[in-house]
Protein backbone atom coordinates (compact mmCIF):
# COMPACT_ATOMS: atom_id res chain seq x y z
CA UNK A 1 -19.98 -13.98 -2.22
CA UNK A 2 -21.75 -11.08 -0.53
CA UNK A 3 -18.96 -8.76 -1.50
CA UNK A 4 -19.15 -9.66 -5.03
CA UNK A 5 -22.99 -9.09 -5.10
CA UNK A 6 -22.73 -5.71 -3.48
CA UNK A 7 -20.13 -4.79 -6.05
CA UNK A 8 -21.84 -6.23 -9.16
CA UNK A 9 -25.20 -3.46 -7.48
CA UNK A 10 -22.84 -1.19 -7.21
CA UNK A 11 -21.81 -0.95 -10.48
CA UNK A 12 -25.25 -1.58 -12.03
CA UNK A 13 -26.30 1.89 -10.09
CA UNK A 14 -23.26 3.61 -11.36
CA UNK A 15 -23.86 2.90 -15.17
CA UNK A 16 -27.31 3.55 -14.38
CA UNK A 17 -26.92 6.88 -12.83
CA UNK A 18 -24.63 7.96 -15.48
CA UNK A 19 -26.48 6.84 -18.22
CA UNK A 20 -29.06 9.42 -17.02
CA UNK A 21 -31.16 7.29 -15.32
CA UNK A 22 -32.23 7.07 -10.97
CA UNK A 23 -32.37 3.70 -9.51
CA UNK A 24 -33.65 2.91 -6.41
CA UNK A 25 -33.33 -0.36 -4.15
CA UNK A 26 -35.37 -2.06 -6.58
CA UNK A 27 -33.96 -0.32 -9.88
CA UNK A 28 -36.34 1.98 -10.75
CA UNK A 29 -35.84 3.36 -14.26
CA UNK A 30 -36.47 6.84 -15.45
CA UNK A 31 -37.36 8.12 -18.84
CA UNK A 32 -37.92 12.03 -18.25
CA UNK A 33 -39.59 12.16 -21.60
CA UNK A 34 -42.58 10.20 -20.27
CA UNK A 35 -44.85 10.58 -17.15
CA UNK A 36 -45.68 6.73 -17.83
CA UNK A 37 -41.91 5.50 -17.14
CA UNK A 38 -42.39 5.52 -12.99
CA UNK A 39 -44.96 2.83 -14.06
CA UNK A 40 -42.10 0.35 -15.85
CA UNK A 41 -39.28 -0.71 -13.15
CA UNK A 42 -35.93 -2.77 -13.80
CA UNK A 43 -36.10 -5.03 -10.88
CA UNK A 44 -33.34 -7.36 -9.60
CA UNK A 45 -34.95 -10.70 -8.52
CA UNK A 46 -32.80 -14.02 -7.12
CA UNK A 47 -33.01 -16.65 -8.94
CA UNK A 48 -31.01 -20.09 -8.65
CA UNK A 49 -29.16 -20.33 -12.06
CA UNK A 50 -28.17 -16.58 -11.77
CA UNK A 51 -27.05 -16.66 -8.09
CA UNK A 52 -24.39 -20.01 -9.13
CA UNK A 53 -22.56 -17.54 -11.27
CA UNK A 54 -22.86 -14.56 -8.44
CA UNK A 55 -25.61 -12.46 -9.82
CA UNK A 56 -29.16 -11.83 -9.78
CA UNK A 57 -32.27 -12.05 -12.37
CA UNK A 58 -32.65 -8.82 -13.79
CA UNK A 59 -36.79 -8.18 -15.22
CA UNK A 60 -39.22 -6.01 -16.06
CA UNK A 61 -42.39 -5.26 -14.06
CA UNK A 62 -45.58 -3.19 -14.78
CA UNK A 63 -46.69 -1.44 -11.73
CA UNK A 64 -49.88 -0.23 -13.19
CA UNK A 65 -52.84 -1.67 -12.98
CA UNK A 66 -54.63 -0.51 -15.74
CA UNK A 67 -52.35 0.30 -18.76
CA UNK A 68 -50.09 -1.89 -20.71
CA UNK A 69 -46.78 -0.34 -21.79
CA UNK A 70 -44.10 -0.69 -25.06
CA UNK A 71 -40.87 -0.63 -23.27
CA UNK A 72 -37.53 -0.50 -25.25
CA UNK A 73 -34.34 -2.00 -23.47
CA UNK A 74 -30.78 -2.04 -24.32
CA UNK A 75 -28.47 -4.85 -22.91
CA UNK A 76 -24.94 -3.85 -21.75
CA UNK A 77 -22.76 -6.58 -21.36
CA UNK A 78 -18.85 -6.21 -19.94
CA UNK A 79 -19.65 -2.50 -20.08
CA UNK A 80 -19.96 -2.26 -23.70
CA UNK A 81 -23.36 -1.63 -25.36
CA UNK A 82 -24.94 -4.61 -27.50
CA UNK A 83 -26.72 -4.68 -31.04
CA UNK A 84 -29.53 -5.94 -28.49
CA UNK A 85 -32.58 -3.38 -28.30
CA UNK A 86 -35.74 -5.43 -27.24
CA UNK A 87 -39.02 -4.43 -27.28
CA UNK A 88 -41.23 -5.76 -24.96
CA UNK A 89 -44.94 -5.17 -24.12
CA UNK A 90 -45.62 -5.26 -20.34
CA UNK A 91 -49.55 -6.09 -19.76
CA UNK A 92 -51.09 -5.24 -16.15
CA UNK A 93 -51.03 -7.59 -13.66
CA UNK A 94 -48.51 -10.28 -15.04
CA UNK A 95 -45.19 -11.59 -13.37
CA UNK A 96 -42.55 -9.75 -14.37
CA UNK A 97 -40.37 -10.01 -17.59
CA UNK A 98 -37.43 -11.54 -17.36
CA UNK A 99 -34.26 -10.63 -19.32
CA UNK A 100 -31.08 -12.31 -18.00
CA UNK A 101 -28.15 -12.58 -15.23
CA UNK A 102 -26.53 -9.75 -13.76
CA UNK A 103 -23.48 -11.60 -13.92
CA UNK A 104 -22.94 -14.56 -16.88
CA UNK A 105 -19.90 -16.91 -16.96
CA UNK A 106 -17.85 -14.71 -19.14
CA UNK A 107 -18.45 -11.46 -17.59
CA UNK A 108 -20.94 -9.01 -16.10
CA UNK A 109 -24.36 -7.55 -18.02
CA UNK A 110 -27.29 -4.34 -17.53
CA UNK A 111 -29.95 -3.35 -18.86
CA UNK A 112 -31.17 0.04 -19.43
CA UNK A 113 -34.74 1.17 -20.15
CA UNK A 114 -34.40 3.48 -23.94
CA UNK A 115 -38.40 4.15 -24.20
CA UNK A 116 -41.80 3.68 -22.17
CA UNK A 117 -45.07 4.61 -23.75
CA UNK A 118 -48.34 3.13 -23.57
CA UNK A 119 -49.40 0.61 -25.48
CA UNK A 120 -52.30 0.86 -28.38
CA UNK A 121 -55.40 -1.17 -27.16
């Protein structure tokens, strides 16, 4: 079981990484278009429907405490990109979002951060 979670991170880094992004230990990321995007993290979180199929919870979190943010995210799911491109406005100081399983019953999922800006008052 431990194996298969360090895999499934594993492989969450890699498409990160070359997808352009960093990710850190939580996922952490990047848009270099945009000073705001350190402020928008992809955390993984465990959570008890997502650990019976192996994975974690993936979600959004706003780490600042003032502005709220428009974040775009694409889903990738068995390594393929989806038609899915959310948009998703992160206010300060809430729980974070959350957007699915790492892992589902037919195969593995990401998500990737496409756009951080701040959002209009």
């Amino acid at each position: 079981m431990i194996s298969c979670q360090k895999t499934t991170i594993l492989k969450l880094t890699v498409v990160l990484l070359i997808g352009g992004l960093s990710i850190f230990n939580p996922a952490l990321a990047e848009d270099s278009s945009s000073d705001d995007s350190g402020k928008v993290r992809l955390i993984e979180l465990e959570d008890a429907d997502c650990a019976l199929k192996g994975g974690n919870l993936i979600a959004l979190v706003n780490l600042d405490p003032d502005r709220s943010f428009e974040v775009w995210v694409d889903r990738w799911f068995m390594g393929v990109q989806t038609a899915d491109h959310t948009r998703h406005l992160l206010s300060p100081g809430l729980m974070p979002t959350p957007l699915g399983c790492s892992l589902t019953l037919s195969g593995e999922q990401h998500w990737a951060i496409y756009s951080v800006k701040i959002a209009a008052p």
